[in-house]
Protein backbone atom coordinates (compact mmCIF):
# COMPACT_ATOMS: atom_id res chain seq x y z
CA UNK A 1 0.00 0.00 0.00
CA UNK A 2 2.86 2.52 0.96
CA UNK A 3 5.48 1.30 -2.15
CA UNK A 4 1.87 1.87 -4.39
CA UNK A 5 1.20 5.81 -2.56
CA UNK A 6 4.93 6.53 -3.47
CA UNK A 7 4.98 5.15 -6.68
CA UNK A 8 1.56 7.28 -7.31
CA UNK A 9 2.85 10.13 -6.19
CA UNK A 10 5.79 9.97 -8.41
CA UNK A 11 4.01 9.32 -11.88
CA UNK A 12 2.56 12.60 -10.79
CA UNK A 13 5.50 14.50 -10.33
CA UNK A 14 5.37 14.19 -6.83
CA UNK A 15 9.07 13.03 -5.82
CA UNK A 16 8.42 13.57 -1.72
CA UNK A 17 5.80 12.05 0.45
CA UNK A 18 5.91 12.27 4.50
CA UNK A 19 4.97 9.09 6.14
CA UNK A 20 4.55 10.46 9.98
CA UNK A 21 8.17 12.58 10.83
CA UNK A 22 9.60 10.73 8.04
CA UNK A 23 10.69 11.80 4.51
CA UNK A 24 10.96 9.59 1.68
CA UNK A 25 12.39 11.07 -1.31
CA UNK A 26 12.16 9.33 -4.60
CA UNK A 27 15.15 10.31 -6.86
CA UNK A 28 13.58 11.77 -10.52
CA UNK A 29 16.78 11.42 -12.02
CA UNK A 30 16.40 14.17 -14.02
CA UNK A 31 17.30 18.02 -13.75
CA UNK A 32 14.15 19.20 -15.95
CA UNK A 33 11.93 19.54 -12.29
CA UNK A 34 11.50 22.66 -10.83
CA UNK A 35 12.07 21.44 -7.54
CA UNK A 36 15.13 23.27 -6.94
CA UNK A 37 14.34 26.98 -8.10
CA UNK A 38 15.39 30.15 -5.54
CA UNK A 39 11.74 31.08 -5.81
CA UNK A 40 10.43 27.35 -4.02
CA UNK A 41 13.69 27.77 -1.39
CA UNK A 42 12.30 31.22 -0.44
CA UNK A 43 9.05 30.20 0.56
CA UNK A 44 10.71 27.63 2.75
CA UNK A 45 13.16 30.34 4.38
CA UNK A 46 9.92 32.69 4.70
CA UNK A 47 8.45 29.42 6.54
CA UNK A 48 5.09 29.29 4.07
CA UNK A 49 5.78 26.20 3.03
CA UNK A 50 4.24 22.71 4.37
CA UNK A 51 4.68 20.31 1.57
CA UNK A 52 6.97 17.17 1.53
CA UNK A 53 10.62 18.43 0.45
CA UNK A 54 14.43 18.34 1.50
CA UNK A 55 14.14 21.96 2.57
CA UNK A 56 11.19 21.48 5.07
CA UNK A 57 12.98 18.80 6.78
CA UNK A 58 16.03 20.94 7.29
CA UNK A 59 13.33 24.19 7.72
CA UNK A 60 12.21 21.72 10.65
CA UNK A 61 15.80 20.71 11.63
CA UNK A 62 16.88 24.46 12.24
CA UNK A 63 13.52 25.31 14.45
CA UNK A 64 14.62 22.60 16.71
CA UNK A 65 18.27 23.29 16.66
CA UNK A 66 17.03 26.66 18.16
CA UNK A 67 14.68 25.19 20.33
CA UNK A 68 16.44 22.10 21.72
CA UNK A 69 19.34 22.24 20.94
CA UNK A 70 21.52 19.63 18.76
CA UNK A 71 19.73 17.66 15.87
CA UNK A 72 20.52 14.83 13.50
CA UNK A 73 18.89 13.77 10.07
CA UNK A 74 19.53 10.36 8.52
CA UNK A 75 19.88 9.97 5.39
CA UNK A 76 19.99 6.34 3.89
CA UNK A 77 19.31 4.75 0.40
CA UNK A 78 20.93 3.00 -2.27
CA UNK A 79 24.15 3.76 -4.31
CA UNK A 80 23.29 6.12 -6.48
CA UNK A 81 20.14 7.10 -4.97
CA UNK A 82 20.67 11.04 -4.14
CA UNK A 83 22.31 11.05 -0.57
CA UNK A 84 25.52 12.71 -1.53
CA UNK A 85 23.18 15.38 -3.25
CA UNK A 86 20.41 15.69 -0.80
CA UNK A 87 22.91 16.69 2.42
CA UNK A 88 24.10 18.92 0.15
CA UNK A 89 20.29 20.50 -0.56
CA UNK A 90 19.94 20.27 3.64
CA UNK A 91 23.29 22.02 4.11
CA UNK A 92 23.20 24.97 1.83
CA UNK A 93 19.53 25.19 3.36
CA UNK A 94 20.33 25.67 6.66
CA UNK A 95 23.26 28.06 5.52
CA UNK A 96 21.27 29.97 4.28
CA UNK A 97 18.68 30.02 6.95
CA UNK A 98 21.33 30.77 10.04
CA UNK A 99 22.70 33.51 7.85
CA UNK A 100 19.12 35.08 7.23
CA UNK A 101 18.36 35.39 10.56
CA UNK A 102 21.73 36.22 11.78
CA UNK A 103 22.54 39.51 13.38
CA UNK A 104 23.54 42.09 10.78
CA UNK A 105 27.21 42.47 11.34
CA UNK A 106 27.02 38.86 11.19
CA UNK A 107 24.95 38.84 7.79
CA UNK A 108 27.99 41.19 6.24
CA UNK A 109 31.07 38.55 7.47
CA UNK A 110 29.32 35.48 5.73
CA UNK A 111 28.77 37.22 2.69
């Protein structure tokens, strides 16, 4: 039932689904998806966003590192499957994020 929601969901264009805290990512292998555009990343910086995607786990990641303190995302799959490139997505997110809501003086040293 799950494998058939995901596999649904992909056909559609749909490469994330949430199952509970959990994200499952199906690669697209492809680079034609606008699922990587500076326009989609703002809305996850501004916090508007709730769908299934790399950014609102690490979105999620960096609310907790602030509230709690010290986090940890798994990332697991097969050879070839996007892990390499997906900590890369969750990195330069939260990057980005810290340095947005950094103090100004801050703001100017990163750039």
């Amino acid at each position: 039932a799950i494998l058939n929601q995901i596999r649904g969901r992909y056909w559609t264009g749909n490469y994330f689904t949430n199952i509970g805290p959990i994200l499952v990512t199906v690669n697209p292998y492809t680079t034609k998806t606008p699922l990587y555009t500076d326009a989609n990343k703002q809305r996850y910086l501004d916090s508007a966003a709730e769908d299934p995607h790399l950014w609102a786990v690490a979105e999620r990641v960096y609310r907790k590192v602030l509230r709690a303190g010290n986090q940890c995302v798994l990332v697991s799959g097969e050879s070839g499957s996007g892990k390499t490139f997906s900590i890369r997505v969750i990195t330069s997110f939260l990057a980005d994020i810290s340095t947005q809501h950094a103090p100004e003086h801050e703001q100017e040293d990163a750039r």
